[in-house]
N, C-alpha and C. Protein backbone atom coordinates (compact mmCIF):
# COMPACT_ATOMS: atom_id res chain seq x y z
N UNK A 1 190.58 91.58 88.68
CA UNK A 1 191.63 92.30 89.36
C UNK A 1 192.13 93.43 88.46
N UNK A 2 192.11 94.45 88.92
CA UNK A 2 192.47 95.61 88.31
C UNK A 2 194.22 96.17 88.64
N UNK A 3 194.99 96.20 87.75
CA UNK A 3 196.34 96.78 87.90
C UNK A 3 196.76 97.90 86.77
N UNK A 4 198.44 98.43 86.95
CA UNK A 4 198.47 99.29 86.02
C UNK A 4 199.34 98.59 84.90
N UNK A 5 199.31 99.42 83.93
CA UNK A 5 200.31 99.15 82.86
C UNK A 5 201.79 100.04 83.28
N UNK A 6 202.67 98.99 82.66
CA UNK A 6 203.90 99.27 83.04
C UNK A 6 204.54 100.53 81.94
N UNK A 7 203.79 100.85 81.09
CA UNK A 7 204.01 101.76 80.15
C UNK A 7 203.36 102.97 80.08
N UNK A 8 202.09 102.95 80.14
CA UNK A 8 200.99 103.86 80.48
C UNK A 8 200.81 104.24 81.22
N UNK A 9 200.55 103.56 82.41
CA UNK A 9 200.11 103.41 83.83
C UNK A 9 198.83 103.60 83.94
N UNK A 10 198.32 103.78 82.92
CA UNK A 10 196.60 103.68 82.77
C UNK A 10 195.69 102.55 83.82
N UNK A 11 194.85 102.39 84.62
CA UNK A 11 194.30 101.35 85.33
C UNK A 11 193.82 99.98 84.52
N UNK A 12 194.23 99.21 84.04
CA UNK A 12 193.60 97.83 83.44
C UNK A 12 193.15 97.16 83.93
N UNK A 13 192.09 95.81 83.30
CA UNK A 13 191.98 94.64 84.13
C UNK A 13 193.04 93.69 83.58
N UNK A 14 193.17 92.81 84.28
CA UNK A 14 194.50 91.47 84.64
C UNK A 14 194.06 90.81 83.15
N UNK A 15 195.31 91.18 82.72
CA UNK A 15 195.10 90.85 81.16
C UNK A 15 196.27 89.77 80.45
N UNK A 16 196.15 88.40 80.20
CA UNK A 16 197.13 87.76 79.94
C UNK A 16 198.33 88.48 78.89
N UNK A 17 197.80 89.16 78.03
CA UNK A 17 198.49 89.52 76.67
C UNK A 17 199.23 90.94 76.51
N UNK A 18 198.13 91.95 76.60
CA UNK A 18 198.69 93.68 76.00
C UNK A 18 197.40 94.49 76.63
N UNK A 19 198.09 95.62 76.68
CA UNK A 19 197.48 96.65 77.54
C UNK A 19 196.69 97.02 76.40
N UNK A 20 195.10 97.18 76.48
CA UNK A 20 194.09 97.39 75.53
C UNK A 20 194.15 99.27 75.10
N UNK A 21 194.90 100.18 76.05
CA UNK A 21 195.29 101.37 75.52
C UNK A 21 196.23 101.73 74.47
N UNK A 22 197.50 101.07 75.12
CA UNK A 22 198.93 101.63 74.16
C UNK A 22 199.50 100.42 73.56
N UNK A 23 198.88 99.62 74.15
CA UNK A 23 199.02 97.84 73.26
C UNK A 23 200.42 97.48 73.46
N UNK A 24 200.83 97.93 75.57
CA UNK A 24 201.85 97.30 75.91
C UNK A 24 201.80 95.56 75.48
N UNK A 25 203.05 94.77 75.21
CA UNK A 25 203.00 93.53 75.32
C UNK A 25 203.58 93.07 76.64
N UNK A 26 203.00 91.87 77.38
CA UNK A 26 203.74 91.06 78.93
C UNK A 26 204.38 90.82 77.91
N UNK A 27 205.57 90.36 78.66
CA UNK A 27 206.69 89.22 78.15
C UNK A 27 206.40 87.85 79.22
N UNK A 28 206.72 87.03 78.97
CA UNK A 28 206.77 85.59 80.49
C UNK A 28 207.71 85.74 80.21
N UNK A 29 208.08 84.79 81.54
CA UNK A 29 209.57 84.60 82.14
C UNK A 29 210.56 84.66 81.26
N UNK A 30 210.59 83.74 80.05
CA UNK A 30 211.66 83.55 79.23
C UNK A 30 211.91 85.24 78.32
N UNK A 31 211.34 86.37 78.45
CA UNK A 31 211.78 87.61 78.05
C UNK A 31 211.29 87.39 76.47
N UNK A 32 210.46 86.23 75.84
CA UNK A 32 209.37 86.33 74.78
C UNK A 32 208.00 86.62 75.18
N UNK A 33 207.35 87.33 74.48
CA UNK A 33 206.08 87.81 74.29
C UNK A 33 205.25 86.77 73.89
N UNK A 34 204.35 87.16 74.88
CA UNK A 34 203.27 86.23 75.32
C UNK A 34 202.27 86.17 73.79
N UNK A 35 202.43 87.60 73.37
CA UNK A 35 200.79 87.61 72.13
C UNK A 35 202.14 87.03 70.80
N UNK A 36 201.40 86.27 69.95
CA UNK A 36 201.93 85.46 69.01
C UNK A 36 202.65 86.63 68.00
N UNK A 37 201.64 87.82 67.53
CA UNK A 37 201.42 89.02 66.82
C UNK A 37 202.42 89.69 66.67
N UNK A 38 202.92 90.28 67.64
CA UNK A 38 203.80 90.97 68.62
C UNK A 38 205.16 91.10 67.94
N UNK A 39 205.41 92.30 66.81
CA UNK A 39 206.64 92.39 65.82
C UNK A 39 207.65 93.53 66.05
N UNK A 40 206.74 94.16 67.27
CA UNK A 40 207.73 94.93 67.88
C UNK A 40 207.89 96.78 67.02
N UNK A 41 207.09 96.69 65.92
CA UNK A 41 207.11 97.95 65.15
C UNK A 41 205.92 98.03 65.00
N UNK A 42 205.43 99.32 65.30
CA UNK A 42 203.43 99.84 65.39
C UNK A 42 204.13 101.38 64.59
N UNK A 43 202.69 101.52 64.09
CA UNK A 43 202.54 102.74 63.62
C UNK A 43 202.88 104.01 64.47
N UNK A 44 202.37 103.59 65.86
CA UNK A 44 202.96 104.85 66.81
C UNK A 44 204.38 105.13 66.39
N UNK A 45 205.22 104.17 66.42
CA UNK A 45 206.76 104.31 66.35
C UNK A 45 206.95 104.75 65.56
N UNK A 46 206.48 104.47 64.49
CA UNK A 46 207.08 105.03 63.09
C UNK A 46 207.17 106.33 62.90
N UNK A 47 208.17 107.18 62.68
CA UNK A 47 207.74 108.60 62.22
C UNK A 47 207.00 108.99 61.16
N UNK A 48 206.51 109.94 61.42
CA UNK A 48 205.54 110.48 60.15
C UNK A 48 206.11 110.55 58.67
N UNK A 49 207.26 111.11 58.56
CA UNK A 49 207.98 111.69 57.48
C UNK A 49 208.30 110.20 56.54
N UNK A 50 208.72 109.06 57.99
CA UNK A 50 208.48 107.76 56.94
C UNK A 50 207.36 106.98 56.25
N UNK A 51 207.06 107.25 57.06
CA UNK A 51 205.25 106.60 56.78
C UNK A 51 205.28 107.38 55.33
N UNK A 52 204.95 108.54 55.29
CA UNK A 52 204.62 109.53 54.18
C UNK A 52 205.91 108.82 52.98
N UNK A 53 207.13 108.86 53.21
CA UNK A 53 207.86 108.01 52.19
C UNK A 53 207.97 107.07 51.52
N UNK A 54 207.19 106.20 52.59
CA UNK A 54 206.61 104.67 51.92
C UNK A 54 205.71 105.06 51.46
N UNK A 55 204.60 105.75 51.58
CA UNK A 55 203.07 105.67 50.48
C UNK A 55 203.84 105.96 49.76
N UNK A 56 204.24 107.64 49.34
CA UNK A 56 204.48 108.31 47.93
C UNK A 56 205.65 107.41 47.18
N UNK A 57 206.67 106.32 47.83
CA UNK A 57 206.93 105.01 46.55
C UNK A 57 206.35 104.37 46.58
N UNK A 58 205.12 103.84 47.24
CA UNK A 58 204.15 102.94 46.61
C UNK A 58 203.15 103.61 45.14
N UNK A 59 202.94 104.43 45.43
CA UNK A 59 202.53 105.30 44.65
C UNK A 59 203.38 105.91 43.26
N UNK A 60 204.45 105.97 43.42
CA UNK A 60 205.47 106.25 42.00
C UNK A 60 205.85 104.99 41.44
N UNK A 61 206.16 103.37 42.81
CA UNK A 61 205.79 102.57 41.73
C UNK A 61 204.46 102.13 41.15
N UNK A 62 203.89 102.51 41.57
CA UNK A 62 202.32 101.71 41.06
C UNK A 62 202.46 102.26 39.58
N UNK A 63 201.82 103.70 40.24
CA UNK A 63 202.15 104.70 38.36
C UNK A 63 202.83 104.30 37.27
N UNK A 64 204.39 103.98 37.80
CA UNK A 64 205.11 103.85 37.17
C UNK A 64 205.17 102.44 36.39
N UNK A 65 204.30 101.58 36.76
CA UNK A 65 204.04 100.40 36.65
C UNK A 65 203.16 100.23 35.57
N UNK A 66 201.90 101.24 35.93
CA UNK A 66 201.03 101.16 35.26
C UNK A 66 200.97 101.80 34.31
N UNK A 67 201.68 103.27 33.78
CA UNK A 67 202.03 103.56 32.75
C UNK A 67 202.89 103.00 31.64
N UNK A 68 204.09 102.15 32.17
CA UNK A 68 204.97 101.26 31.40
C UNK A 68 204.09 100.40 30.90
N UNK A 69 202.90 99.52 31.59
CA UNK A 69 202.29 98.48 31.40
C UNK A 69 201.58 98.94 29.93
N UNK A 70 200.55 99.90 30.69
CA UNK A 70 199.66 100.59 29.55
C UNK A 70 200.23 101.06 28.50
N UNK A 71 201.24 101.99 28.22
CA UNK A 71 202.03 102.44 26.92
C UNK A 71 202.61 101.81 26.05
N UNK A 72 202.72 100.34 27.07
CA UNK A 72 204.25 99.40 26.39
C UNK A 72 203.74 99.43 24.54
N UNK A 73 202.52 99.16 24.23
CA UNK A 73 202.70 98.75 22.90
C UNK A 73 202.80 100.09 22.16
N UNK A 74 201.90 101.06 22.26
CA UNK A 74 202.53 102.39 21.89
C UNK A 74 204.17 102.35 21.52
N UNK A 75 205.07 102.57 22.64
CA UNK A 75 206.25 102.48 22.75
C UNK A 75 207.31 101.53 21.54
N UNK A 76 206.42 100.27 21.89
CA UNK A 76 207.07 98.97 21.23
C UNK A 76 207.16 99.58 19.53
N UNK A 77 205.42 100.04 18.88
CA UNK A 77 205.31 100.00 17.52
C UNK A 77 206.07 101.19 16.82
N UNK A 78 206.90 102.11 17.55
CA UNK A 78 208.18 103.04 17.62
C UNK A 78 209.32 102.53 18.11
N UNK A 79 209.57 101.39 18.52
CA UNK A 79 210.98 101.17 18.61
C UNK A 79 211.26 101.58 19.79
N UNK A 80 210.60 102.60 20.55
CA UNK A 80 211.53 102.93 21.61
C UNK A 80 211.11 102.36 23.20
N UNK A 81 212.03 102.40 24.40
CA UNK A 81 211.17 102.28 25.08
C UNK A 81 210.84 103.73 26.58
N UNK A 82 209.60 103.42 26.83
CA UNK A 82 209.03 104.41 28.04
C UNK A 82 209.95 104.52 29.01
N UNK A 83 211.32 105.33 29.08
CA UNK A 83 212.01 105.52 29.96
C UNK A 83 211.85 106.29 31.28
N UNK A 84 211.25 107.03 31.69
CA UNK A 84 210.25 107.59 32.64
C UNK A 84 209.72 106.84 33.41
N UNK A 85 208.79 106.08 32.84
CA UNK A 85 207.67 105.18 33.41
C UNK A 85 208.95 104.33 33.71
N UNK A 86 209.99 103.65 33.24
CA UNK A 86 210.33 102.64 34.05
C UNK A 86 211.33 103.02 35.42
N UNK A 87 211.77 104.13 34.61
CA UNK A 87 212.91 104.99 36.48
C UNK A 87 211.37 105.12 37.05
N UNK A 88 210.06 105.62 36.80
CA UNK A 88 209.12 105.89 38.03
C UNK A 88 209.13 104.44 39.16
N UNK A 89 209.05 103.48 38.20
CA UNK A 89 208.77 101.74 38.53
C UNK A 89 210.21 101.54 39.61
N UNK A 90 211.14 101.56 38.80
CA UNK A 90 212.66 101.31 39.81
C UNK A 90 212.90 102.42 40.92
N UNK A 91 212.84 103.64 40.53
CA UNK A 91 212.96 104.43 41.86
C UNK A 91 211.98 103.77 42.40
N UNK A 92 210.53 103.89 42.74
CA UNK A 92 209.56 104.04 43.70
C UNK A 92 210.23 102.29 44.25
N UNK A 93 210.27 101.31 43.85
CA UNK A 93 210.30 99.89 44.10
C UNK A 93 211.84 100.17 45.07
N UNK A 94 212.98 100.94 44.70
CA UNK A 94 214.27 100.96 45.69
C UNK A 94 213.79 101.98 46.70
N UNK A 95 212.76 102.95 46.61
CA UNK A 95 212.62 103.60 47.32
C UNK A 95 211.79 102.97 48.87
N UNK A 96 210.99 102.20 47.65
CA UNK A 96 210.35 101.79 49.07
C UNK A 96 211.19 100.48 49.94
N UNK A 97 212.01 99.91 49.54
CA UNK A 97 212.50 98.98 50.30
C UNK A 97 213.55 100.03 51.34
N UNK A 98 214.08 100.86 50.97
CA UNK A 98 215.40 101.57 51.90
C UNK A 98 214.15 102.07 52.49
N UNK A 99 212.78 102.92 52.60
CA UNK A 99 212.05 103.42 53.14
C UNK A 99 212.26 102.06 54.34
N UNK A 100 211.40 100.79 54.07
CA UNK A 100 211.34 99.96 54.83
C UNK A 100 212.48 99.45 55.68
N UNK A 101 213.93 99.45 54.98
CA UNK A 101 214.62 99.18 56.10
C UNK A 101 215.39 99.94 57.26
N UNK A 102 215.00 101.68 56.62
CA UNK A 102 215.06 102.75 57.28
C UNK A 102 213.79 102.47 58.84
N UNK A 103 212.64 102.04 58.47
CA UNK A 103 211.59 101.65 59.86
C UNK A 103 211.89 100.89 60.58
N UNK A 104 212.11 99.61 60.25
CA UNK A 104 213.26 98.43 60.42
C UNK A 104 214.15 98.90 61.58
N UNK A 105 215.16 99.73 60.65
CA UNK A 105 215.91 100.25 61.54
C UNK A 105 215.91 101.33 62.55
N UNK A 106 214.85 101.81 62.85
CA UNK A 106 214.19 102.61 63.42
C UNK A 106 213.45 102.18 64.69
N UNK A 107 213.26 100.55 64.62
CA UNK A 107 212.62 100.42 65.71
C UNK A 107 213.39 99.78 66.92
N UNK A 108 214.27 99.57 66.12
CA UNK A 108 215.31 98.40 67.01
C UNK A 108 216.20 99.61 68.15
């Protein structure tokens, strides 16, 4: 049996779960979603500008991670420590959580 999607309106076949185009979810009766999966935030939603915010702090912490890691003994056999590398590590790590609860909050 062929019907439409309530989102798309694209033609489907009778599909217990999600529309195989825009990956509508049914809900049943009780107004929960039928597919187990189903978290309610997709990449479509997300804006670009966030998406792009979360890599580049995954990316300043990684660096920042991995330069502290790698330098540490350098650093250590001077007494001092890699202050750079560790704001790269703490910014990118706060960055990316407010990134994330900025999406979070974005979808609701």
């Amino acid at each position: 049996m062929v019907e439409k999607c309530p989102k798309c309106e694209n033609q489907v076949l009778d599909n217990k779960f999600s529309c195989p185009g825009c990956g509508y979810v049914k809900r049943d009766q009780h107004g929960e979603t039928s597919h187990p999966g189903d978290t309610g935030i997709t990449t479509k939603e997300t804006p670009v500008s966030l998406q792009i915010q979360g890599v580049v702090a995954l990316i300043s912490l990684i660096v920042g991670l991995a330069w502290f890691y790698f330098t540490g003994e350098e650093y250590e056999e001077r007494g001092e420590l890699n202050v750079i590398a560790l704001v790269m590590f703490i910014g990118g790590l706060v960055w990316y959580l407010i990134t994330r609860f900025r999406i979070w909050g974005a979808a609701d």
